[in-house]
N, C-alpha and C. Protein backbone atom coordinates (compact mmCIF):
# COMPACT_ATOMS: atom_id res chain seq x y z
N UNK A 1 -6.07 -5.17 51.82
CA UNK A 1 -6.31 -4.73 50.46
C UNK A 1 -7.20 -5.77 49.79
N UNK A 2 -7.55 -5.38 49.20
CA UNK A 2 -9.01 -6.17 48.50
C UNK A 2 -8.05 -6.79 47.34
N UNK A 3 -8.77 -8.05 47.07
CA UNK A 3 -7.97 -8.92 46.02
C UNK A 3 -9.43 -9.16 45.01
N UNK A 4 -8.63 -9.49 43.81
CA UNK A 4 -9.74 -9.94 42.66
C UNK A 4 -8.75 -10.97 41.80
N UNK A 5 -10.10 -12.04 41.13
CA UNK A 5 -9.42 -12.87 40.34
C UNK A 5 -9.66 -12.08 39.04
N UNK A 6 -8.24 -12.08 37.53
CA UNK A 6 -9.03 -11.37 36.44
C UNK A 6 -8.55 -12.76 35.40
N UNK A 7 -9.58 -12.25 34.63
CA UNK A 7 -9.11 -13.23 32.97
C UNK A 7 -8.60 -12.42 32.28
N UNK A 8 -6.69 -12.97 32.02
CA UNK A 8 -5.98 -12.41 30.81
C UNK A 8 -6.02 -12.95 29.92
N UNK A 9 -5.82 -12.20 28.41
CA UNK A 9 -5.85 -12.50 27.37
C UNK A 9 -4.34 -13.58 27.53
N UNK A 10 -3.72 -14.41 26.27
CA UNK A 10 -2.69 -14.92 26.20
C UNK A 10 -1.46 -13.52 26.05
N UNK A 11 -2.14 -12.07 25.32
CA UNK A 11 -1.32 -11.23 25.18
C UNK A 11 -0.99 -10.26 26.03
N UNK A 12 -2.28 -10.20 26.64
CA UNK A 12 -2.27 -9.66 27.84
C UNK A 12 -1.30 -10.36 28.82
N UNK A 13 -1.40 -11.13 29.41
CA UNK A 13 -0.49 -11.78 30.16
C UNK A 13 1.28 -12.13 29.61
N UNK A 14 1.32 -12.19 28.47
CA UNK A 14 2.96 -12.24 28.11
C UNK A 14 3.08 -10.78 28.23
N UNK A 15 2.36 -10.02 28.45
CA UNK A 15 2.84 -8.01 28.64
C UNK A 15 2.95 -8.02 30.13
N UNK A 16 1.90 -8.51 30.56
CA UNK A 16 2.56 -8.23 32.44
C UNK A 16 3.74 -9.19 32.13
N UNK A 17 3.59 -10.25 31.85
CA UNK A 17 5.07 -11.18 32.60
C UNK A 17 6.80 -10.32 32.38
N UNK A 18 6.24 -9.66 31.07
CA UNK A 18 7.45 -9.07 30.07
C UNK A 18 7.98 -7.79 31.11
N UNK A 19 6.52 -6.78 32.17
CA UNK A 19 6.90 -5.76 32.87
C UNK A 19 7.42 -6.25 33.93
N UNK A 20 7.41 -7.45 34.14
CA UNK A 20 7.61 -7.97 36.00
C UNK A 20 9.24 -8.66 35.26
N UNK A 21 9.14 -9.18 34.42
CA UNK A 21 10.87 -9.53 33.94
C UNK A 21 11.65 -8.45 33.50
N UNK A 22 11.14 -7.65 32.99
CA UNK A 22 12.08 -5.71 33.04
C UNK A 22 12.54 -5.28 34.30
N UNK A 23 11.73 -5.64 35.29
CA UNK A 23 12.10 -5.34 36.75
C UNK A 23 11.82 -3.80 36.76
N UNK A 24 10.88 -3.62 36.16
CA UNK A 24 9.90 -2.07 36.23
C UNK A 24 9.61 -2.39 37.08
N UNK A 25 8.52 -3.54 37.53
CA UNK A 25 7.91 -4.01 38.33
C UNK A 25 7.37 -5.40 39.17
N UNK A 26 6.96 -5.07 40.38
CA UNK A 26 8.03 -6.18 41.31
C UNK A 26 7.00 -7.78 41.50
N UNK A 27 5.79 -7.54 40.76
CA UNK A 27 4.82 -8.73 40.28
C UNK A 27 3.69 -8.14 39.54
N UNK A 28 2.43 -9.15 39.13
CA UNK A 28 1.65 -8.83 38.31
C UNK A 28 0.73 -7.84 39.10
N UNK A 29 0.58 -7.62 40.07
CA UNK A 29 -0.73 -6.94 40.74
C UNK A 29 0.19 -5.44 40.79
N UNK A 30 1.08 -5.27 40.49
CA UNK A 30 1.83 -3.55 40.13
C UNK A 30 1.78 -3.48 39.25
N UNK A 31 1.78 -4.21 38.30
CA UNK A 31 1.28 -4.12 36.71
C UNK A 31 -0.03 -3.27 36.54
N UNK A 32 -0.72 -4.47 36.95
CA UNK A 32 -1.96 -4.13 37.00
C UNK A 32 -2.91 -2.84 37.70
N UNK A 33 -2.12 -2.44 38.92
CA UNK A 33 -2.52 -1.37 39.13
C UNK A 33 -2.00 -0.05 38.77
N UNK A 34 -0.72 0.00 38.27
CA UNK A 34 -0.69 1.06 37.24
C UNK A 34 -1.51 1.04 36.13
N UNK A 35 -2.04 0.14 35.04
CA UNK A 35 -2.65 0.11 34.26
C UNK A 35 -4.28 0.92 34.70
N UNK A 36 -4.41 0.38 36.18
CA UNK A 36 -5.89 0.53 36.11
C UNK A 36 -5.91 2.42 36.42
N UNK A 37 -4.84 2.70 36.76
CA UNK A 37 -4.51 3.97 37.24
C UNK A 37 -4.02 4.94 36.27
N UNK A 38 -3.96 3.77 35.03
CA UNK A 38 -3.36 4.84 33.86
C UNK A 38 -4.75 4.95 33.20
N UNK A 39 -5.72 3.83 33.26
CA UNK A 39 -6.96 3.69 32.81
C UNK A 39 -8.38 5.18 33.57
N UNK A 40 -8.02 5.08 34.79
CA UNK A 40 -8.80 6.10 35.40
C UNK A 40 -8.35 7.37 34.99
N UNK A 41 -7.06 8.06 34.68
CA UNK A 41 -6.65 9.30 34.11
C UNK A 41 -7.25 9.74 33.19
N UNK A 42 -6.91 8.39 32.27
CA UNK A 42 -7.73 8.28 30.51
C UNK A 42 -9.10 8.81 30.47
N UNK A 43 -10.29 8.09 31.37
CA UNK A 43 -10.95 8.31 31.31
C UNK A 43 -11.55 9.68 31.86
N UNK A 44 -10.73 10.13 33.05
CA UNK A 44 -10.65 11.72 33.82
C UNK A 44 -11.19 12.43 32.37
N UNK A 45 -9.82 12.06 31.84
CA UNK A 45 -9.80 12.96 30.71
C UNK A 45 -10.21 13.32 29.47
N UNK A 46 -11.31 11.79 29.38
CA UNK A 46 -11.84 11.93 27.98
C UNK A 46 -13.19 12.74 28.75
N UNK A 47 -13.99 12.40 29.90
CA UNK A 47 -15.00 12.59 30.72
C UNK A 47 -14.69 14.59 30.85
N UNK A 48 -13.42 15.78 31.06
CA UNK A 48 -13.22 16.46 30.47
C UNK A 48 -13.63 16.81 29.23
N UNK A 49 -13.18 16.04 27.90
CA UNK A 49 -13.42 16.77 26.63
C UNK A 49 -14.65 16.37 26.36
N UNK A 50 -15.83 15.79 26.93
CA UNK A 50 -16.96 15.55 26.67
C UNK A 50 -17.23 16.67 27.18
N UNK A 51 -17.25 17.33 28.46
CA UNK A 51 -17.89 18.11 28.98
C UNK A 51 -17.22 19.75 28.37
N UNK A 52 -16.13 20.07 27.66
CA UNK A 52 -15.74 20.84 27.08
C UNK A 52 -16.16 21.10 25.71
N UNK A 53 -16.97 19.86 24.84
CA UNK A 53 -17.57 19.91 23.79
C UNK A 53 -19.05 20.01 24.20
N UNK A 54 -19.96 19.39 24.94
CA UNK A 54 -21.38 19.57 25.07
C UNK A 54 -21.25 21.39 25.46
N UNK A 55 -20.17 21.96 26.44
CA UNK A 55 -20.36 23.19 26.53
C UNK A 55 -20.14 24.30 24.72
N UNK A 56 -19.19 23.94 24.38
CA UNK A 56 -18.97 24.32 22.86
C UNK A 56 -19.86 24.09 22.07
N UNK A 57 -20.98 22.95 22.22
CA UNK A 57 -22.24 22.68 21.56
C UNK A 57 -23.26 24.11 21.79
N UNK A 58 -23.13 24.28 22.93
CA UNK A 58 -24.10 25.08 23.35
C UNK A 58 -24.15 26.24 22.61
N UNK A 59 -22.42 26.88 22.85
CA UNK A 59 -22.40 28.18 22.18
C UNK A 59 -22.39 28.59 20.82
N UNK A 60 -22.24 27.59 20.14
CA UNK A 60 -22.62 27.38 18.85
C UNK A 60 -24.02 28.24 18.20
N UNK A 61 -24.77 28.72 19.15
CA UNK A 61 -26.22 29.11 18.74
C UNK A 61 -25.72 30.81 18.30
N UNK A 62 -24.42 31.04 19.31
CA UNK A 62 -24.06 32.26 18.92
C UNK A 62 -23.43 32.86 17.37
N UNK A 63 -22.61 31.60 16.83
CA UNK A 63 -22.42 31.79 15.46
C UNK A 63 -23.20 31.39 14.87
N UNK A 64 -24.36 30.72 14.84
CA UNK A 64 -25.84 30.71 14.11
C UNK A 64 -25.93 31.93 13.87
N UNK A 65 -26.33 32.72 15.01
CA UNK A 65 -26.93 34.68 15.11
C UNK A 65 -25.73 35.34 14.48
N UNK A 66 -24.92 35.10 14.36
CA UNK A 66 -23.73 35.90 13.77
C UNK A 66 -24.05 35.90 12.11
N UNK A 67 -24.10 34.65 11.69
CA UNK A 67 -24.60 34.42 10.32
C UNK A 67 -25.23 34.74 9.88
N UNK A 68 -26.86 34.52 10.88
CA UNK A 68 -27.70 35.43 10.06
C UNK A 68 -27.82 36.38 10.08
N UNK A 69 -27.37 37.34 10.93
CA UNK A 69 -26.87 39.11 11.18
C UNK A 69 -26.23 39.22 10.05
N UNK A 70 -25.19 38.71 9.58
CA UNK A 70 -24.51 39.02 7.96
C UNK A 70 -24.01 38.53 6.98
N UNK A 71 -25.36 37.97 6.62
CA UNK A 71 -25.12 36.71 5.57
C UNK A 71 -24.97 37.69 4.31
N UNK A 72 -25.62 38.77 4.60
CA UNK A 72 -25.47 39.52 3.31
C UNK A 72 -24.07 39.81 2.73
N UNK A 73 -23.46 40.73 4.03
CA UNK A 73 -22.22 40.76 3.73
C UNK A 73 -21.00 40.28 3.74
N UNK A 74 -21.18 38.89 3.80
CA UNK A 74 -20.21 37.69 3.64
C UNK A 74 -20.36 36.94 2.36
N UNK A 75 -21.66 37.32 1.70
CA UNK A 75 -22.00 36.24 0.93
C UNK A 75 -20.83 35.54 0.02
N UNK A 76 -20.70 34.25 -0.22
CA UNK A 76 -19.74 33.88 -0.91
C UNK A 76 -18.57 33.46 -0.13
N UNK A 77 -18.47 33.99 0.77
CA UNK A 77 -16.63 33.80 1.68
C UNK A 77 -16.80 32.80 2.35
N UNK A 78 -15.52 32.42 3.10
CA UNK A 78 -15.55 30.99 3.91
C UNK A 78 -15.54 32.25 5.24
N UNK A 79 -15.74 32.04 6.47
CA UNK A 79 -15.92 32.46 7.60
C UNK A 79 -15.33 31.41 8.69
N UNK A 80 -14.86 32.34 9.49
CA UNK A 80 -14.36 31.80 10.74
C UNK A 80 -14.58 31.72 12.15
N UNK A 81 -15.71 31.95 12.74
CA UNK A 81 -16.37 32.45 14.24
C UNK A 81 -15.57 31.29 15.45
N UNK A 82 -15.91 32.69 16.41
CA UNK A 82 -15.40 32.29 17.47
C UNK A 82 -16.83 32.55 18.61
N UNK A 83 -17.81 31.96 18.91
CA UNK A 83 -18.59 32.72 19.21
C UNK A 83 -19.44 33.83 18.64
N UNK A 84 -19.53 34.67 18.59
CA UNK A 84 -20.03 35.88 17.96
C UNK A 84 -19.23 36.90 17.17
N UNK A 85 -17.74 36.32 17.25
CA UNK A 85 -16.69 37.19 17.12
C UNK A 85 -16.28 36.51 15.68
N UNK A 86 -16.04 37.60 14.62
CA UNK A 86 -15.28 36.70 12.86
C UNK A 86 -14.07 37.19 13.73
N UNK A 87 -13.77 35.78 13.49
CA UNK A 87 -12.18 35.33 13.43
C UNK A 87 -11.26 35.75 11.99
N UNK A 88 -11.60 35.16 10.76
CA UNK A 88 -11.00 34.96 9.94
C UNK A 88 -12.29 35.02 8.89
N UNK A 89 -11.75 35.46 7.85
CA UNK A 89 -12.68 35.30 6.62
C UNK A 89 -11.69 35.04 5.57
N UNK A 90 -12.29 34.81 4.25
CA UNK A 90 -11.43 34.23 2.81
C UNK A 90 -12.19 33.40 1.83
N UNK A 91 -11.15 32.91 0.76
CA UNK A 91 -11.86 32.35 -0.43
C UNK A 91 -11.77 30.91 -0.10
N UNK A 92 -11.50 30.31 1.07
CA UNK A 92 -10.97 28.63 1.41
C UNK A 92 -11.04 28.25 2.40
N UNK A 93 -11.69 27.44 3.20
CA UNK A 93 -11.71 26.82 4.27
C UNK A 93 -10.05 26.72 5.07
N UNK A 94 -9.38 26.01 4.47
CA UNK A 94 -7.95 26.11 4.91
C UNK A 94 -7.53 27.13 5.14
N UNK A 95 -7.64 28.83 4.17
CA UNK A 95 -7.26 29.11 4.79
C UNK A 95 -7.68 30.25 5.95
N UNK A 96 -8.91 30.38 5.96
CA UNK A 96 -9.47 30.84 7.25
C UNK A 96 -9.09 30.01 8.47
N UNK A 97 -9.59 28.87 8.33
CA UNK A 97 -8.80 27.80 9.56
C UNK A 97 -7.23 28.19 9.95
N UNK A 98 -6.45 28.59 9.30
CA UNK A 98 -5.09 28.53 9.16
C UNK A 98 -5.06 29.99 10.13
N UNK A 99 -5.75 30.92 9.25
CA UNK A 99 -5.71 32.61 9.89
C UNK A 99 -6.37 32.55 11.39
N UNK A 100 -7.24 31.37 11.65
CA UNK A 100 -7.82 31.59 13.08
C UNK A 100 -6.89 30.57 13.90
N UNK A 101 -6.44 29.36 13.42
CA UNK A 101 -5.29 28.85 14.32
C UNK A 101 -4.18 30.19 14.43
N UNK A 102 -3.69 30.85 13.86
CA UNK A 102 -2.70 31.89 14.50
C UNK A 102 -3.03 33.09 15.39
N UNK A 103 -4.26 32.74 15.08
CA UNK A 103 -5.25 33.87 16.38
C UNK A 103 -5.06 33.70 17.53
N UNK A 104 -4.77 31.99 17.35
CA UNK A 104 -5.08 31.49 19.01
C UNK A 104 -6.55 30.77 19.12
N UNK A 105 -7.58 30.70 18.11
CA UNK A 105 -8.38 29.81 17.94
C UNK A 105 -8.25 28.72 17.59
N UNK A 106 -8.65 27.72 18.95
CA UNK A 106 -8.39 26.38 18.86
C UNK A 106 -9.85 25.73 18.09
N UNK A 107 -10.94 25.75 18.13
CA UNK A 107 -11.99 25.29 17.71
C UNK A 107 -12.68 26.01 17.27
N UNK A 108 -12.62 27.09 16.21
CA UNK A 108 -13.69 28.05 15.31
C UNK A 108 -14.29 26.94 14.35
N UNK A 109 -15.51 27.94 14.30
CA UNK A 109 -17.04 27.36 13.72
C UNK A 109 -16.03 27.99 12.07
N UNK A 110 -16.11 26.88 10.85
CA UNK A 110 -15.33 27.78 9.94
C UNK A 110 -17.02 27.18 9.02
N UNK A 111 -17.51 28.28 8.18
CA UNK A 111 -18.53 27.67 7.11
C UNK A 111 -18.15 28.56 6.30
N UNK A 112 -18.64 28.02 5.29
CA UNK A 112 -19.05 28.70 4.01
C UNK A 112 -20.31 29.43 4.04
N UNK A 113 -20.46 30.51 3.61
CA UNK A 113 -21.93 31.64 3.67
C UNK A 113 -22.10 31.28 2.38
N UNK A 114 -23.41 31.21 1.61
CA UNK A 114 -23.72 31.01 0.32
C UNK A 114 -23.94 32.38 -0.45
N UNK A 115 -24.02 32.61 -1.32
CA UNK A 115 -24.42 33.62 -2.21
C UNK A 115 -25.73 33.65 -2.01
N UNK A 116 -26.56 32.50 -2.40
CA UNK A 116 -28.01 32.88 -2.51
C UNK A 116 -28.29 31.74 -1.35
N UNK A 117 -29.51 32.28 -0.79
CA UNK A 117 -30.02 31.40 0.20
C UNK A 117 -30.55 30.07 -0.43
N UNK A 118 -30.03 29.11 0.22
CA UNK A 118 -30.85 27.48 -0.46
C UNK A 118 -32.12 27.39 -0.19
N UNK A 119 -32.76 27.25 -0.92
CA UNK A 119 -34.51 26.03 -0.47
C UNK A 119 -34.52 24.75 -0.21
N UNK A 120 -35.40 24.66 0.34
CA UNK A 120 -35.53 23.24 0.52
C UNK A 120 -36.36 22.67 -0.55
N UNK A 121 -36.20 23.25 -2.00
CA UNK A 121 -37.28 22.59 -2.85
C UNK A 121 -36.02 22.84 -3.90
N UNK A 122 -36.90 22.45 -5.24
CA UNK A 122 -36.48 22.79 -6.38
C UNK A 122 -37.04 23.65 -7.44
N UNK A 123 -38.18 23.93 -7.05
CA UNK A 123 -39.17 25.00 -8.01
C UNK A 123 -40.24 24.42 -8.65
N UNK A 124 -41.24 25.08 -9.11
CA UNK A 124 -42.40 24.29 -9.63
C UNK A 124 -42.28 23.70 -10.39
């Protein structure tokens, strides 16, 4: 088995000594390799919700097209999309969010539709 020297912190090291005196575990290098093994999961799993959000980035273009398909007849409401699909509509962010969490929507696009379209100016 391959060995390595590491530098512990002072706190670091009173936490292994503290797991190897619990008698969890039977010296510092079982410490340590649960840690590094709890460390690789972590990262499994954040390396997951990256790749579950860049995909959710993507589809996002679909409630763009949803919006502007019916901005007319939303104007004013808070909105809730799921994709291409209204989830929830209302007078409040909360509670469209609220009506699409009981849908079973975990991450809806929730905006506000405006009444009148904004400019990017202010007028002559």
């Amino acid at each position: 088995m391959p060995t390595r020297n590491v530098n512990l912190t002072v706190e670091l090291d009173h936490f292994v000594r503290a797991k190897v005196e619990s008698g969890r575990f039977e010296n510092a290098s079982e410490v340590v390799r649960a840690a590094l093994r709890q460390l690789e999961r972590d990262e499994q799993e954040f390396d997951a919700k990256i790749v579950a959000l860049r995909s959710a980035q993507v589809t996002r273009s679909e409630e763009q097209d949803w919006i502007r398909a019916n901005r007319a007849e939303y104007a004013g409401a808070w909105v809730a999309l799921e994709g291409a699909r209204l989830v929830a509509k209302g007078s409040s962010a909360r509670q469209v969010l609220d009506i699409a969490k009981q849908e079973g929507c975990e991450q809806p696009l929730v905006v506000h539709i405006p009444s009148e379209p904004s400019f990017p100016f202010g007028g002559w």
